[in-house]
Protein backbone atom coordinates (compact mmCIF):
# COMPACT_ATOMS: atom_id res chain seq x y z
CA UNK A 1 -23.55 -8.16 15.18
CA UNK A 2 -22.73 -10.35 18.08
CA UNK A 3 -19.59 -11.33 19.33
CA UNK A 4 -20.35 -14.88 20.05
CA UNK A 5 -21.29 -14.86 15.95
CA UNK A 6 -17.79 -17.09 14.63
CA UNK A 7 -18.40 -15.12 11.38
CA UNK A 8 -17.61 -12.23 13.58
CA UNK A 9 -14.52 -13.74 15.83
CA UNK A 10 -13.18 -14.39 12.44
CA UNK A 11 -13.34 -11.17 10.90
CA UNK A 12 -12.08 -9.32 13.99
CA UNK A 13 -9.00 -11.46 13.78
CA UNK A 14 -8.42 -10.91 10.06
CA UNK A 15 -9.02 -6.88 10.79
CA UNK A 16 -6.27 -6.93 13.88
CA UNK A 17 -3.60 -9.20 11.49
CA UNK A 18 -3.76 -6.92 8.54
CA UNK A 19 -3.78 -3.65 11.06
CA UNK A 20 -0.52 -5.61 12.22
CA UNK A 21 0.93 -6.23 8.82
CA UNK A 22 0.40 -3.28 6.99
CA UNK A 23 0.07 -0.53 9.84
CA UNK A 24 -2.21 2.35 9.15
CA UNK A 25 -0.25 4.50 7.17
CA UNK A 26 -1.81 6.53 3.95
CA UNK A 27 0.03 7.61 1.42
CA UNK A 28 0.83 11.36 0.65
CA UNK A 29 2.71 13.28 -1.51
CA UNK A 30 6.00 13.63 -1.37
CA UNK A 31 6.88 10.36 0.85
CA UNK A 32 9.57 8.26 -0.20
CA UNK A 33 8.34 4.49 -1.21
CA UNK A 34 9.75 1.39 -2.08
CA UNK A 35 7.80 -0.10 -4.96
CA UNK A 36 7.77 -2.37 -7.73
CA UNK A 37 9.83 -2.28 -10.96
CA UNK A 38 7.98 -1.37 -14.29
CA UNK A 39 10.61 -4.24 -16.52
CA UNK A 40 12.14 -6.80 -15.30
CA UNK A 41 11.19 -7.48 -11.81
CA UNK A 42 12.72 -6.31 -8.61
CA UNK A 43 11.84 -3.26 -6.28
CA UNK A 44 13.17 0.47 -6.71
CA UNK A 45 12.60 3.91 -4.78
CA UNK A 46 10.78 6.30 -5.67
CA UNK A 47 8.84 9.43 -4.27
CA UNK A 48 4.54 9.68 -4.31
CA UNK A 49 3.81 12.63 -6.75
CA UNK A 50 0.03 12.69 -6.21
CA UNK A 51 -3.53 10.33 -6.04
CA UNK A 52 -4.67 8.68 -9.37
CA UNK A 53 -7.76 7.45 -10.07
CA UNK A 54 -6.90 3.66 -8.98
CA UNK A 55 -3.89 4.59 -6.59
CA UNK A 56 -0.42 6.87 -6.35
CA UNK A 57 0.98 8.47 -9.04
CA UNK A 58 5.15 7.97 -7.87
CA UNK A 59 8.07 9.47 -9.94
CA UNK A 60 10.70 6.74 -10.45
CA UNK A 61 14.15 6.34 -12.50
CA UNK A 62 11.37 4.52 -14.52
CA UNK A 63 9.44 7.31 -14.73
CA UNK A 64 5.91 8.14 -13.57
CA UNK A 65 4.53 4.82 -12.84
CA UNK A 66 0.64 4.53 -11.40
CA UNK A 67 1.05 2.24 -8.29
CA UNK A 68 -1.98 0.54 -5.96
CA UNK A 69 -1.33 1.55 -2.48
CA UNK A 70 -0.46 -2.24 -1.42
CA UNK A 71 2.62 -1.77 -3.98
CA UNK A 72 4.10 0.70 -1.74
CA UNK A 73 6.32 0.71 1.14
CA UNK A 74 7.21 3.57 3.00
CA UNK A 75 10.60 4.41 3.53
């Protein structure tokens, strides 16, 4: 692909911005997240108990709630 493609320029600048934004961290177990309630809206901690199919298995007050890894925030 060139650089002088636009297609290109653009997709380089989308790749840097989301590097930016969301860092390169992966998920393992054991790391503490921030994540979204199950009921009722709102965030609550919790701590990644192992891959799923789709995402992170993470043990909550909730209980063990399957999360996508753009749910999660590390703590």
């Amino acid at each position: 692909m060139q650089t002088s493609d636009p297609h290109y320029r653009e997709a380089a600048a989308a790749e840097a911005a989301m590097a930016e934004t969301y860092g390169h961290w992966q998920p393992k177990p054991g790391d503490r997240v921030r994540c979204p309630r199950a009921f009722g809206g709102g965030y609550q901690e919790g701590v990644i108990a192992c891959p799923d199919l789709r995402g992170w298995l993470v043990d909550t007050p909730e209980g063990r709630l399957s999360m996508f890894t753009d749910e999660l925030e590390r703590l």
